[in-house]
Structures are given as C-alpha cells and as structure tokens.
N, C-alpha and C. Protein backbone atom coordinates (compact mmCIF):
# COMPACT_ATOMS: atom_id res chain seq x y z
N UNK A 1 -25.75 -4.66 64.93
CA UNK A 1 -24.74 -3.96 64.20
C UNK A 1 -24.44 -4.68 62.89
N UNK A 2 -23.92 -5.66 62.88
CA UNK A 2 -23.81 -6.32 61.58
C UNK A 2 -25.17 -7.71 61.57
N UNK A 3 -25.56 -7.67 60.20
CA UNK A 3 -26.24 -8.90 60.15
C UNK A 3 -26.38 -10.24 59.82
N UNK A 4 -26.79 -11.47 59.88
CA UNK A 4 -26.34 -12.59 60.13
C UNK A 4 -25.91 -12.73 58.98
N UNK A 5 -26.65 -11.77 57.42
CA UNK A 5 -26.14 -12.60 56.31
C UNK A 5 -24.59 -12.19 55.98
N UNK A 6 -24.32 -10.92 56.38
CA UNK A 6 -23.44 -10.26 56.48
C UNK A 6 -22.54 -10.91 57.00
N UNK A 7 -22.36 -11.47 57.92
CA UNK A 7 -20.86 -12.39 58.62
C UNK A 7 -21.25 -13.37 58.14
N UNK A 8 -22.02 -14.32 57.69
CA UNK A 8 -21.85 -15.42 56.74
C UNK A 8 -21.11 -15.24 55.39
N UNK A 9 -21.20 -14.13 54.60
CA UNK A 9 -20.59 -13.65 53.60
C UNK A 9 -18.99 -13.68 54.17
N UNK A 10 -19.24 -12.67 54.86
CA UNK A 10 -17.57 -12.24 55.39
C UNK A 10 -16.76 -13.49 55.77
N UNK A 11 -17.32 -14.67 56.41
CA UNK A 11 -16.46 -15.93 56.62
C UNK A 11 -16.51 -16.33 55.57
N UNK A 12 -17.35 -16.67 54.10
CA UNK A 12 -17.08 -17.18 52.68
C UNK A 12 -16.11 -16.79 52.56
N UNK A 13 -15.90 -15.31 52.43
CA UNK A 13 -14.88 -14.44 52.17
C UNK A 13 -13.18 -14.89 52.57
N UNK A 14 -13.25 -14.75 53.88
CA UNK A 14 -11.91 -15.08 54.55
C UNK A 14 -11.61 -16.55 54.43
N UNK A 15 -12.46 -17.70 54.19
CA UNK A 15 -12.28 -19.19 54.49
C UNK A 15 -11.40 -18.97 52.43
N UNK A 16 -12.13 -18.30 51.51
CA UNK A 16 -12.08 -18.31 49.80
C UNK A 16 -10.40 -17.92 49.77
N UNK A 17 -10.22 -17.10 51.02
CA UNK A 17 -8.45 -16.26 50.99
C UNK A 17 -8.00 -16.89 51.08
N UNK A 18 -7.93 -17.91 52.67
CA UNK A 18 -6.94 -19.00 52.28
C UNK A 18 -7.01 -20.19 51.71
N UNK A 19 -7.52 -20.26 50.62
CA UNK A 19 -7.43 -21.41 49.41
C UNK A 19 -6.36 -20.31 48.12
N UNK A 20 -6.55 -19.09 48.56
CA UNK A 20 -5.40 -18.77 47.23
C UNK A 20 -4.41 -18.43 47.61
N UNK A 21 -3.58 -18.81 49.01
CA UNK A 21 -2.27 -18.32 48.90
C UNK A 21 -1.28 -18.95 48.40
N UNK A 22 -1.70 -19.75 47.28
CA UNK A 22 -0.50 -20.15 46.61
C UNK A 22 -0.04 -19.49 45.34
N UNK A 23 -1.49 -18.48 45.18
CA UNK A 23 -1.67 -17.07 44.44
C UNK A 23 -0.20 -16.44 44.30
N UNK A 24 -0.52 -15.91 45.72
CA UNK A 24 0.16 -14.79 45.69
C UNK A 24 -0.39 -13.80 46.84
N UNK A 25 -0.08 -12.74 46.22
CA UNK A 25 -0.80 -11.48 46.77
C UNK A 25 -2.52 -11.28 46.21
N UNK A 26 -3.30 -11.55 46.69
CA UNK A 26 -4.51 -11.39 45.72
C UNK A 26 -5.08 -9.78 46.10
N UNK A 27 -5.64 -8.97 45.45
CA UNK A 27 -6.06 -8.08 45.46
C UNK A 27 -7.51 -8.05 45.81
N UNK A 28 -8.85 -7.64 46.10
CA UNK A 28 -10.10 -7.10 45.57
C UNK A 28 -10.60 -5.40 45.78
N UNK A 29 -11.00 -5.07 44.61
CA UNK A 29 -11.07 -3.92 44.11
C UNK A 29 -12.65 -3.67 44.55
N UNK A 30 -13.71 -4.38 44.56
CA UNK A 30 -15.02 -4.40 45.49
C UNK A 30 -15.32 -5.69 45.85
N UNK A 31 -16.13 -5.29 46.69
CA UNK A 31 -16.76 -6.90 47.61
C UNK A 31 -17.70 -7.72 45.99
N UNK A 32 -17.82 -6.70 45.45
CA UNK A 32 -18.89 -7.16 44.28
C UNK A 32 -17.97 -8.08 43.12
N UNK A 33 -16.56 -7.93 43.15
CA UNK A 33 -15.28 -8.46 42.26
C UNK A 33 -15.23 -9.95 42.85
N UNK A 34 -15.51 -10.01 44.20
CA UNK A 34 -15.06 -11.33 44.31
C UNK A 34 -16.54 -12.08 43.79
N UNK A 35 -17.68 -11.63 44.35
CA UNK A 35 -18.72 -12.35 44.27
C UNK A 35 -19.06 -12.64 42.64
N UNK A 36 -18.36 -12.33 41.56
CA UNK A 36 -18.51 -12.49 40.39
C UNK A 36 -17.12 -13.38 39.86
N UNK A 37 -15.95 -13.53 40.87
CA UNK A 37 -15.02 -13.94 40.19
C UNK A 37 -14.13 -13.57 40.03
N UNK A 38 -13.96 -12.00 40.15
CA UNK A 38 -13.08 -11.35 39.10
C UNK A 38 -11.90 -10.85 40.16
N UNK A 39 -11.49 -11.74 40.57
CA UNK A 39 -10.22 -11.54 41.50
C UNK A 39 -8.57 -11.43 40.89
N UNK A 40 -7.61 -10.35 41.48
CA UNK A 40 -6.92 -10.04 40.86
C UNK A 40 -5.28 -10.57 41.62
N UNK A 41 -4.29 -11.09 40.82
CA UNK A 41 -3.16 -11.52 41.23
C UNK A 41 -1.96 -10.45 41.18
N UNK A 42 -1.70 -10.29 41.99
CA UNK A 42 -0.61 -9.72 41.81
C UNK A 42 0.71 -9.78 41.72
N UNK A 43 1.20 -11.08 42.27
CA UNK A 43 2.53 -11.45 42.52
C UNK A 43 2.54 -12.94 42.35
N UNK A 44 3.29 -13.84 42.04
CA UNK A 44 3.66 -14.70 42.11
C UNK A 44 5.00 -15.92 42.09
N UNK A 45 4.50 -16.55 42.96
CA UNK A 45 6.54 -17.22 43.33
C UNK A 45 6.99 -17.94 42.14
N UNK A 46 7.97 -18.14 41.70
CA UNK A 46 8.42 -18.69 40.68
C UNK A 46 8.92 -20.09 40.73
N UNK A 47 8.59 -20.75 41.86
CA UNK A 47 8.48 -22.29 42.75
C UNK A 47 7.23 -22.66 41.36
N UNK A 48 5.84 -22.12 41.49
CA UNK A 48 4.74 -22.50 41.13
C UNK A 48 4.47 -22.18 39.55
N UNK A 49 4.45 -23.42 38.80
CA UNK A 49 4.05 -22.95 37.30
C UNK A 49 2.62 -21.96 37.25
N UNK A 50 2.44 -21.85 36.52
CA UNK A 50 1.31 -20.77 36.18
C UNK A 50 -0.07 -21.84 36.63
N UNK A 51 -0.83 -20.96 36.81
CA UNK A 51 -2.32 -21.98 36.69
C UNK A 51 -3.23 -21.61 35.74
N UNK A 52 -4.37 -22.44 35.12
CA UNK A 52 -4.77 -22.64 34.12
C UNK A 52 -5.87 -21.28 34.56
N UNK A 53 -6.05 -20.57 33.19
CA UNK A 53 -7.28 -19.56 33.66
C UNK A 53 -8.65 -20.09 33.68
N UNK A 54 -9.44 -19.59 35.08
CA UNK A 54 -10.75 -20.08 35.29
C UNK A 54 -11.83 -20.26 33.95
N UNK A 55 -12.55 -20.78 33.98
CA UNK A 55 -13.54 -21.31 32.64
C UNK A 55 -14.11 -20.36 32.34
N UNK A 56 -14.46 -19.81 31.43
CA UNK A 56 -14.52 -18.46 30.63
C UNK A 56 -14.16 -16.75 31.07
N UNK A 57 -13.05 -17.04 31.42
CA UNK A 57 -12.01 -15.83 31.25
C UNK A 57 -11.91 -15.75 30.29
N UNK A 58 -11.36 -14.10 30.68
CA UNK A 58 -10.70 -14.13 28.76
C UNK A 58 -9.27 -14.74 28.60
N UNK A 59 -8.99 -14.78 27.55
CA UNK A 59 -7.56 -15.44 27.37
C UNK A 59 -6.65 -14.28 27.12
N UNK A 60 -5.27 -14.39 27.73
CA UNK A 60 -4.62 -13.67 27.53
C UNK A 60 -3.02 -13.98 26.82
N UNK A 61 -2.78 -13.11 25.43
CA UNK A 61 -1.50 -13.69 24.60
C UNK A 61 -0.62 -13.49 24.93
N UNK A 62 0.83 -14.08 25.16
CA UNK A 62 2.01 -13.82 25.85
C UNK A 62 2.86 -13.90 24.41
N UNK A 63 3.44 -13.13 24.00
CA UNK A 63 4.30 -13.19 22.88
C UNK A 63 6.28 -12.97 23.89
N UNK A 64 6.76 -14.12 22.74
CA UNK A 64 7.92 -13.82 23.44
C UNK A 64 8.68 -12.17 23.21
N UNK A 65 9.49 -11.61 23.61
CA UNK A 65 10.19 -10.13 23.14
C UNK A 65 11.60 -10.95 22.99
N UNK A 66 11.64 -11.73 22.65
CA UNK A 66 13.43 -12.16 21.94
C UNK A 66 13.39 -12.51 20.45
N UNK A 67 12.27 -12.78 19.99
CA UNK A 67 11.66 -13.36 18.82
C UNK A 67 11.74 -12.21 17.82
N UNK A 68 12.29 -12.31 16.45
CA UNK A 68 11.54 -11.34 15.88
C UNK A 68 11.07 -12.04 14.30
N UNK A 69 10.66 -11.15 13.52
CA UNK A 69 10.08 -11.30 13.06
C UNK A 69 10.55 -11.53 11.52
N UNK A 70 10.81 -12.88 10.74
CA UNK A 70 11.68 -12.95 9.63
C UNK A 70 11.45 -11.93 8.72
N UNK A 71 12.00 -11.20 8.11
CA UNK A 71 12.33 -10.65 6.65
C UNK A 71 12.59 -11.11 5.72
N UNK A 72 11.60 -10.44 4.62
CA UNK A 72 11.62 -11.01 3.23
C UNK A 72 12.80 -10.38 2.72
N UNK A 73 13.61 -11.39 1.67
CA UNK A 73 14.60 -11.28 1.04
C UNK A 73 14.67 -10.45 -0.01
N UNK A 74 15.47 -9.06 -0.02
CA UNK A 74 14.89 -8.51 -1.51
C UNK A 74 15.91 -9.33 -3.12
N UNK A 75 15.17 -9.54 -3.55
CA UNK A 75 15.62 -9.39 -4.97
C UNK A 75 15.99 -8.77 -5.80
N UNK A 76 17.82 -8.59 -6.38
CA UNK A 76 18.20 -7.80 -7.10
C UNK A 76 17.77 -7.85 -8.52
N UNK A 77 16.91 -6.94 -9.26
CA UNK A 77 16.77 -7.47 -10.62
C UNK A 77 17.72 -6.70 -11.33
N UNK A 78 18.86 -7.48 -12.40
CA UNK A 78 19.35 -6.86 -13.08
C UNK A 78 18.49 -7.06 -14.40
N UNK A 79 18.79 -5.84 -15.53
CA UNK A 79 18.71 -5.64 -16.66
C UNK A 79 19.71 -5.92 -17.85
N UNK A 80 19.87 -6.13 -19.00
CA UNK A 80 20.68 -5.89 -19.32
C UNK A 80 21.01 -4.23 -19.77
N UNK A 81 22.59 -4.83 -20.48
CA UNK A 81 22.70 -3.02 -20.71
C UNK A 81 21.95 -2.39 -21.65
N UNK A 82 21.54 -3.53 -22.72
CA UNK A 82 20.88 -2.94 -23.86
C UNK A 82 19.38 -2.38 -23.20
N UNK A 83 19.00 -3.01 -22.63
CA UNK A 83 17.25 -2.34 -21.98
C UNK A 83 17.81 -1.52 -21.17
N UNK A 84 18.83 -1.66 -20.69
CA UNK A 84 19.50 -0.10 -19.45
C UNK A 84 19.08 0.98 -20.40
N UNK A 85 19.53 0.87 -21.79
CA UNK A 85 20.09 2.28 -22.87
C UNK A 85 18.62 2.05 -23.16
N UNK A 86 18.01 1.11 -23.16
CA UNK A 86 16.64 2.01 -23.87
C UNK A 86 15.45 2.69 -23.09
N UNK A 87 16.16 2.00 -21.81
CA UNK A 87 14.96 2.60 -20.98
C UNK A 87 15.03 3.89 -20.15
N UNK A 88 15.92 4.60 -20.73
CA UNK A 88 16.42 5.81 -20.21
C UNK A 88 16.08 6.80 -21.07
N UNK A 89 15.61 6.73 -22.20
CA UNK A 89 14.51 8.47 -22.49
C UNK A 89 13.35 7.71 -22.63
N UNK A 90 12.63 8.81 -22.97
CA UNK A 90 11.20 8.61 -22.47
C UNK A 90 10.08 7.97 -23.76
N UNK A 91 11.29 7.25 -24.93
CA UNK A 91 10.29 6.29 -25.56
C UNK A 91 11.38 5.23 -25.56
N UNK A 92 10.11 3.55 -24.69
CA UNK A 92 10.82 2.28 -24.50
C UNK A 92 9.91 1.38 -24.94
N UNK A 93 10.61 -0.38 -24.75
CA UNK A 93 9.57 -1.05 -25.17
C UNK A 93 8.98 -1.51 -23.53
N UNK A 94 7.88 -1.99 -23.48
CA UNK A 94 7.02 -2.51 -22.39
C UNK A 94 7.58 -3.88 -22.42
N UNK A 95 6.97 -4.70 -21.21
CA UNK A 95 7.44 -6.24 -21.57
C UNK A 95 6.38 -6.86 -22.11
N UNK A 96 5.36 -6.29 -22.88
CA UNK A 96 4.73 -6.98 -24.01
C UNK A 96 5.05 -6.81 -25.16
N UNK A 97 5.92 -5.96 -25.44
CA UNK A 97 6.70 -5.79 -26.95
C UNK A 97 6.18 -4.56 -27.43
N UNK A 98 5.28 -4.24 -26.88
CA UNK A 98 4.52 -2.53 -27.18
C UNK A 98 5.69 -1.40 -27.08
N UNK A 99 5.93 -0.41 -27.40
CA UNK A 99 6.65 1.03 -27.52
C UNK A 99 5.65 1.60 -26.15
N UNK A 100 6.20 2.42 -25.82
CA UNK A 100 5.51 2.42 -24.45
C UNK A 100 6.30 4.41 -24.51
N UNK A 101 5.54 5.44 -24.87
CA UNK A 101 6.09 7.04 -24.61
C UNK A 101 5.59 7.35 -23.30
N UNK A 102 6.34 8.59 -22.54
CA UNK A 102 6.17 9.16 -21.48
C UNK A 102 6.16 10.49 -22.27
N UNK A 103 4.54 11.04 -21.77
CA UNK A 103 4.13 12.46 -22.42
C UNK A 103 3.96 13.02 -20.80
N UNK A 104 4.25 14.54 -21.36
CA UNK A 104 4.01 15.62 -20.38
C UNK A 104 3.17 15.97 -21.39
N UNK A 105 1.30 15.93 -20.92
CA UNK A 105 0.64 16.68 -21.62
C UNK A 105 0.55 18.14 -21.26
N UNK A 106 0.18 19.42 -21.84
CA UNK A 106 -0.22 20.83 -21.74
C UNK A 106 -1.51 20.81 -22.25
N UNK A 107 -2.66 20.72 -21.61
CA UNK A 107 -3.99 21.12 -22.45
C UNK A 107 -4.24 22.26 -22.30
N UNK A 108 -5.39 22.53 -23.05
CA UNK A 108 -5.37 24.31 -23.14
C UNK A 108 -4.80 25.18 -24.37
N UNK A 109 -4.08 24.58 -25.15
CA UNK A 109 -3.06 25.18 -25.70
C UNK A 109 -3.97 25.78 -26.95
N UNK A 110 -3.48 26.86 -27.86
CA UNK A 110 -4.24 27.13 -28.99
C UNK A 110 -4.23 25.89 -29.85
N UNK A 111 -2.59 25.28 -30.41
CA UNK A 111 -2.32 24.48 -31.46
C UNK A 111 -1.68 23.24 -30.57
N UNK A 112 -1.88 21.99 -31.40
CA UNK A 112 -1.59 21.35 -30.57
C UNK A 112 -0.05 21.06 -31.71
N UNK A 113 0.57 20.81 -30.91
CA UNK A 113 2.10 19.77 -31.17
C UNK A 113 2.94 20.05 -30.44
N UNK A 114 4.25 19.19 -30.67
CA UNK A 114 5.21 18.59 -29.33
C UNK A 114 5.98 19.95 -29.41
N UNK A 115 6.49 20.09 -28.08
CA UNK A 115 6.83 21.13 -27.79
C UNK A 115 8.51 20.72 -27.50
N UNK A 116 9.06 20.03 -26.55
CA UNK A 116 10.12 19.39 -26.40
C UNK A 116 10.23 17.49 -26.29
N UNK A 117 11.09 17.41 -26.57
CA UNK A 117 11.85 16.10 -26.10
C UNK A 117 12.80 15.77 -25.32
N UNK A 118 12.50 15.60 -24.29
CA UNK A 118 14.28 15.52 -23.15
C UNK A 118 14.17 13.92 -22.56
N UNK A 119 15.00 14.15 -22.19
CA UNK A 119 15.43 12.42 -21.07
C UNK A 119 14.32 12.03 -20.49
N UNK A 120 13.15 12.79 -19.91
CA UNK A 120 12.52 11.80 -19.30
C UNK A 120 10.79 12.00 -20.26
N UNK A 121 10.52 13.22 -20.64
CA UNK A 121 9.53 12.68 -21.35
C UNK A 121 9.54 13.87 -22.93
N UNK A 122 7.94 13.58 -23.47
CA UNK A 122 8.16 14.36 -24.46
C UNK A 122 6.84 15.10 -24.16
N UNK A 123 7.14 16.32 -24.51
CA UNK A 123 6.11 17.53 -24.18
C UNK A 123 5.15 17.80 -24.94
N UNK A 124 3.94 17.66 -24.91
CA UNK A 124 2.94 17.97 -25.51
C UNK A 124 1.96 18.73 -25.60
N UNK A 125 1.87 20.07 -26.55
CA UNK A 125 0.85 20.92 -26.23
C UNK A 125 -0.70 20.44 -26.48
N UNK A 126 -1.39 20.54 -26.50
CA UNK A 126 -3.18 20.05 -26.70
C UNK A 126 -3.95 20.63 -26.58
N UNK A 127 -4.72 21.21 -27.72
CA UNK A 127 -5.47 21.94 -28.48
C UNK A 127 -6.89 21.69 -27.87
N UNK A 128 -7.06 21.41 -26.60
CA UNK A 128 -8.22 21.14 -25.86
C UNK A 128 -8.59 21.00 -24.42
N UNK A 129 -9.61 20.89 -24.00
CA UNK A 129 -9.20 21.33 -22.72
C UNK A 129 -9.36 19.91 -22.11
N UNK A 130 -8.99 20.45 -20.35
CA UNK A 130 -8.79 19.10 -19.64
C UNK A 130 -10.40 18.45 -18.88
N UNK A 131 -10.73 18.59 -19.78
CA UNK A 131 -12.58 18.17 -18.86
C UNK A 131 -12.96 17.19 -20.09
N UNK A 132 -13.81 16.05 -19.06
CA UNK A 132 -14.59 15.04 -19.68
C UNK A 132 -13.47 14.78 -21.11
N UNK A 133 -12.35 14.20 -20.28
CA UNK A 133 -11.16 13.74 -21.37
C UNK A 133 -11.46 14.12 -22.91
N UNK A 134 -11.76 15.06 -22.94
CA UNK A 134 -11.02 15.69 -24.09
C UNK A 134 -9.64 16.01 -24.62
N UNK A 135 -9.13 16.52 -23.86
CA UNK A 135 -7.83 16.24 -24.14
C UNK A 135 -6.85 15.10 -24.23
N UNK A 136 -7.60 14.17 -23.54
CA UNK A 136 -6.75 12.64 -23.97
C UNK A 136 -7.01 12.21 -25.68
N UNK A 137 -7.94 12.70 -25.59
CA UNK A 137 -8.71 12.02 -27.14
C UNK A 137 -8.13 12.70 -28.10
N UNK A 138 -8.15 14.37 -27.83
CA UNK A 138 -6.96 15.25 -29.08
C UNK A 138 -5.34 14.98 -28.94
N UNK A 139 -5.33 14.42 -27.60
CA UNK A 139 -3.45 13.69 -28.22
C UNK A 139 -3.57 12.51 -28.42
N UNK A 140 -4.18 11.49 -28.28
CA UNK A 140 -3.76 10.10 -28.97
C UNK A 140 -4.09 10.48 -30.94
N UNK A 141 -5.32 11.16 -31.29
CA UNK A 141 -5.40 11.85 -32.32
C UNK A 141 -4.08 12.63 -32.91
N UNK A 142 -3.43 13.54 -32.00
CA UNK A 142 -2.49 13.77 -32.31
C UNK A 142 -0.99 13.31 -32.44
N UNK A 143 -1.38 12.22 -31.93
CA UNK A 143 0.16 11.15 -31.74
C UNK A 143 0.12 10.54 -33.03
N UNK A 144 -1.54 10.00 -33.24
CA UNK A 144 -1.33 9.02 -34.37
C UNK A 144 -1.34 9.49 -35.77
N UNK A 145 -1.58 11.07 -35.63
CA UNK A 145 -1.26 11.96 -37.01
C UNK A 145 0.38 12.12 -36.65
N UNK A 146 1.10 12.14 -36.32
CA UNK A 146 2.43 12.22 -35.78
C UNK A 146 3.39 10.93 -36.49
N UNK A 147 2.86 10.10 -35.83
CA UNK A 147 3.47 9.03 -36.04
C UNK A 147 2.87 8.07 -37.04
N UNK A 148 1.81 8.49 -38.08
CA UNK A 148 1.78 7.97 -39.34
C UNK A 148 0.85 6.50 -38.99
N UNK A 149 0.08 6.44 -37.77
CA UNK A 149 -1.05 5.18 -37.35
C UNK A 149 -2.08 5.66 -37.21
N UNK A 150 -3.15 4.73 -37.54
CA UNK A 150 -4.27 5.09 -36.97
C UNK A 150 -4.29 5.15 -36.08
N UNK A 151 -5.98 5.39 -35.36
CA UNK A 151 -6.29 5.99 -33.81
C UNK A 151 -6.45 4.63 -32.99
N UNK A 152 -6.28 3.31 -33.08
CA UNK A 152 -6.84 1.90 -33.19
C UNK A 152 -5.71 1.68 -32.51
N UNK A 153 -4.33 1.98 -32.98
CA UNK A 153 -2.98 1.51 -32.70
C UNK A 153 -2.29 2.06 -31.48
N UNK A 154 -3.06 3.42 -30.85
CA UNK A 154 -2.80 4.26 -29.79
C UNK A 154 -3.98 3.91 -28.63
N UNK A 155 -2.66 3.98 -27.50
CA UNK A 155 -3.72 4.00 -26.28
C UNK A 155 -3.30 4.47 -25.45
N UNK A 156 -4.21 5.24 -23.84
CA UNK A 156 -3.38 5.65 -22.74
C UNK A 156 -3.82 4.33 -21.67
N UNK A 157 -2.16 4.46 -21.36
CA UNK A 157 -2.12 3.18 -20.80
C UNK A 157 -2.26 3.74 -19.29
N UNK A 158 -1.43 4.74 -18.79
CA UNK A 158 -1.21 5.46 -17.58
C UNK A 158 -1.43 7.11 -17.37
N UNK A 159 -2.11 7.46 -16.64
CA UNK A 159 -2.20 9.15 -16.38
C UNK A 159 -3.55 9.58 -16.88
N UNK A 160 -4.71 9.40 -16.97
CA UNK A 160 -5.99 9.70 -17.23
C UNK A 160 -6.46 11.01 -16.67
N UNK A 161 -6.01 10.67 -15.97
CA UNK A 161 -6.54 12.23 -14.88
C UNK A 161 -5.24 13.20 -14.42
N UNK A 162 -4.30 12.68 -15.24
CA UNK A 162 -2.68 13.51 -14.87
C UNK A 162 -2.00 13.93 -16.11
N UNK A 163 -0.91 15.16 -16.09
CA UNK A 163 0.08 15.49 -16.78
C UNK A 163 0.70 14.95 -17.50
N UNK A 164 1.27 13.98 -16.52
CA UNK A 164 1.86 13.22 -16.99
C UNK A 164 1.47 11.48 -17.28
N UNK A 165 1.69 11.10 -18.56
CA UNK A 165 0.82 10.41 -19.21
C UNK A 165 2.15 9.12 -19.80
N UNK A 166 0.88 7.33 -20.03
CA UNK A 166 2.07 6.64 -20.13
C UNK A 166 1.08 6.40 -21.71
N UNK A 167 1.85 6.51 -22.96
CA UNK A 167 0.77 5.99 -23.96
C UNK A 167 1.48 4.88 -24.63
N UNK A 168 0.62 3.74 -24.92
CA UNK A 168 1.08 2.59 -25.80
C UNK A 168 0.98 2.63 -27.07
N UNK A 169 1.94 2.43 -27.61
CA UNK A 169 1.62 2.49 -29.37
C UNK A 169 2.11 0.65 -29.93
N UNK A 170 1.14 0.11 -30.66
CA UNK A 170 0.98 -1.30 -30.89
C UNK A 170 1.00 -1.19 -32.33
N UNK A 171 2.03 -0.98 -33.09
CA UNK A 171 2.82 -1.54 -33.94
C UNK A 171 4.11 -2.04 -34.34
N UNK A 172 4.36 -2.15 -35.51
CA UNK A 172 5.87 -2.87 -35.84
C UNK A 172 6.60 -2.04 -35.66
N UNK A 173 6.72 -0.42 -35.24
CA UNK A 173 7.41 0.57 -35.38
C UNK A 173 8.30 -0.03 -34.61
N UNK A 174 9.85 0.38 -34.19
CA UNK A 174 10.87 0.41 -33.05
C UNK A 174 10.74 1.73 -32.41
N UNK A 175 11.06 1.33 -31.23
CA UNK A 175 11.34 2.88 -30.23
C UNK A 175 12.06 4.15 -30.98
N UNK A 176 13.53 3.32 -31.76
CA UNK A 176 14.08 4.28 -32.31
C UNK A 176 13.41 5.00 -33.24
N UNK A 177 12.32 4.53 -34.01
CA UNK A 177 11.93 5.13 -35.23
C UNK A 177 10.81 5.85 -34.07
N UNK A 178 9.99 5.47 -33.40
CA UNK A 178 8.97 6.63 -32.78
C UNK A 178 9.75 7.52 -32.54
N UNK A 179 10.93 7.37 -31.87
CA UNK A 179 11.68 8.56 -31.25
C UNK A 179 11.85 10.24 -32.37
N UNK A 180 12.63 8.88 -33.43
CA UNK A 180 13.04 9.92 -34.83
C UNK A 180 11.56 10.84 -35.18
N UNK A 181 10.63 9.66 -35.60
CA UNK A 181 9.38 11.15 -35.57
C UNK A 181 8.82 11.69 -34.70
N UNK A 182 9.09 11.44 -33.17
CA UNK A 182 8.68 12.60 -32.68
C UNK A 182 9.58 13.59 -32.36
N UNK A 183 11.01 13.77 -32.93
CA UNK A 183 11.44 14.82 -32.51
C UNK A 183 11.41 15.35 -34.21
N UNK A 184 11.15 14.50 -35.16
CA UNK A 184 11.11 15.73 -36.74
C UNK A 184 9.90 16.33 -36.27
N UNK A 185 8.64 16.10 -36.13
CA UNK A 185 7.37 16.70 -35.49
C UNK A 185 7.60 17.92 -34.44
N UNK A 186 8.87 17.77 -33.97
CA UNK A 186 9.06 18.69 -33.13
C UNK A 186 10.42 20.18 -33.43
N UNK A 187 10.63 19.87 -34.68
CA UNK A 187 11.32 20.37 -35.50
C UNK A 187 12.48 20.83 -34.83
C-alpha cells in the first residue's frame, strides 16, 4: 500500500514539524512546498522576536504606518508694488530686462494689424496662414514695423505652435512706450 520511500519522506516530514513549533501555525500548500522550502507561517507568539529569513528568500519591507512623510515648505514670493502694476497688462519687463508682450495671434486674416488691447493680451490679426510658421514670421515682421525695430530685436519666446504667444522685444524701449505704440497702431 504505501512505499518504503514514501514513509521515509512522511517521517522527514513529521520529525521537520516539530522543529517549527516555535513558528507558529505552519501551513503547506503541497507536499512539493515543503520539499523546496517554501513553507508558510501563519501566526506567531509575541514571547518570540522575529527570525531571520532563510538564505535566499526574498526580502520583505516593513514600513512603519505612524511615519509620514515631511513636506516641503512653500515659499511666499512677494513682489513689489511697482512690478505688481506692471505686470498686470499684457506688456512687462522679463527678469532679464527684456519687454516681454502677450499676443493673441489671429492668422488667416486678409490685413494684418492689432486688433485690440485689453488686460491680459494684445490682439493680433496676421496676414498669413498658420502652417510651416508662417505666421510667426509675418508678426514678429509686423511687430517690428509697429514698433519702429528691426526684425533682429524681436523674438518668440513662448507659443510656437499656439494662439497665444509670449514675444521678446530687446531694446532700450520701456514697457510704457511699447504699450503707447501698440495701442496708436491700434488706433
């Protein structure tokens, strides 16, 4: 009925149990789990510190749950009031000293020129269309016939592929004076 290797196994078996009852409850899930090792705990008394895991187990991370996790401090940046007032319509200086406009471009348009000026940007129609930046190239052209610079002194700094557009202008001008000609330009 059973064979000799068979109850030699089975006493390995039962003699291997009681060497772990200081375990616990041990589990096996197949006869094939123990013969590889892979024996499972289930319970344990709190008399007995933990025991070290067998030589190449995997390791397993115990993170505490009372711990958390520090937060970064935010930083209030104030401004002053004077950069408050200038940086509230839509021509300011950058912090490289550049004039720095916020355009709403329109490409497509028959004629190109500014259409409005409000609080947050200035509107621009463009006499070209929006493919293979053409139309970036007929408003910096048209900025710098505008504002009395060459094409050298204009650049897009932000919005290449968008509406809305950040352009740098790199001269001695002041914000206030870009401002003044782009709203006479805009009659």
């Amino acid at each position: 009925m059973f064979s000799r290797s068979g109850l030699i196994t089975a006493g390995v078996f039962i003699r291997s149990l009681k060497s772990f009852q200081p375990l616990g409850v041990v589990t096996l899930h197949r006869f094939s789990d123990f013969c590889c090792g892979r024996l499972t705990v289930l319970s344990r008394s709190r008399l007995h510190p933990p025991l070290p895991p067998p030589p190449g187990a995997p390791r397993v991370r115990r993170y505490s749950k009372n711990t958390q996790m520090p937060q970064k401090a935010k930083a209030a940046k104030k401004q002053p009031a004077a950069a408050q007032a200038e940086a509230s319509g839509p021509v300011t200086r950058d912090k490289s000293g550049a004039v720095a406009i916020t355009v709403h471009a329109k490409p497509g348009s028959k004629h190109s020129g500014i259409t409005e000026v409000s609080a947050e940007a200035v509107g621009v129609a463009i006499a070209a269309p929006p493919t293979d930046g053409e139309a970036n190239t007929e408003l910096i052209r048209y900025l710098a016939e505008v504002l009395g610079l060459k094409k050298s002194h204009i650049s897009l700094d932000k919005g290449s592929r968008s509406r809305d557009k950040l352009i740098r202008v790199d001269s001695s001008l002041s914000p206030e004076e870009v401002l003044r000609r782009l709203r006479e330009a805009a009659g």
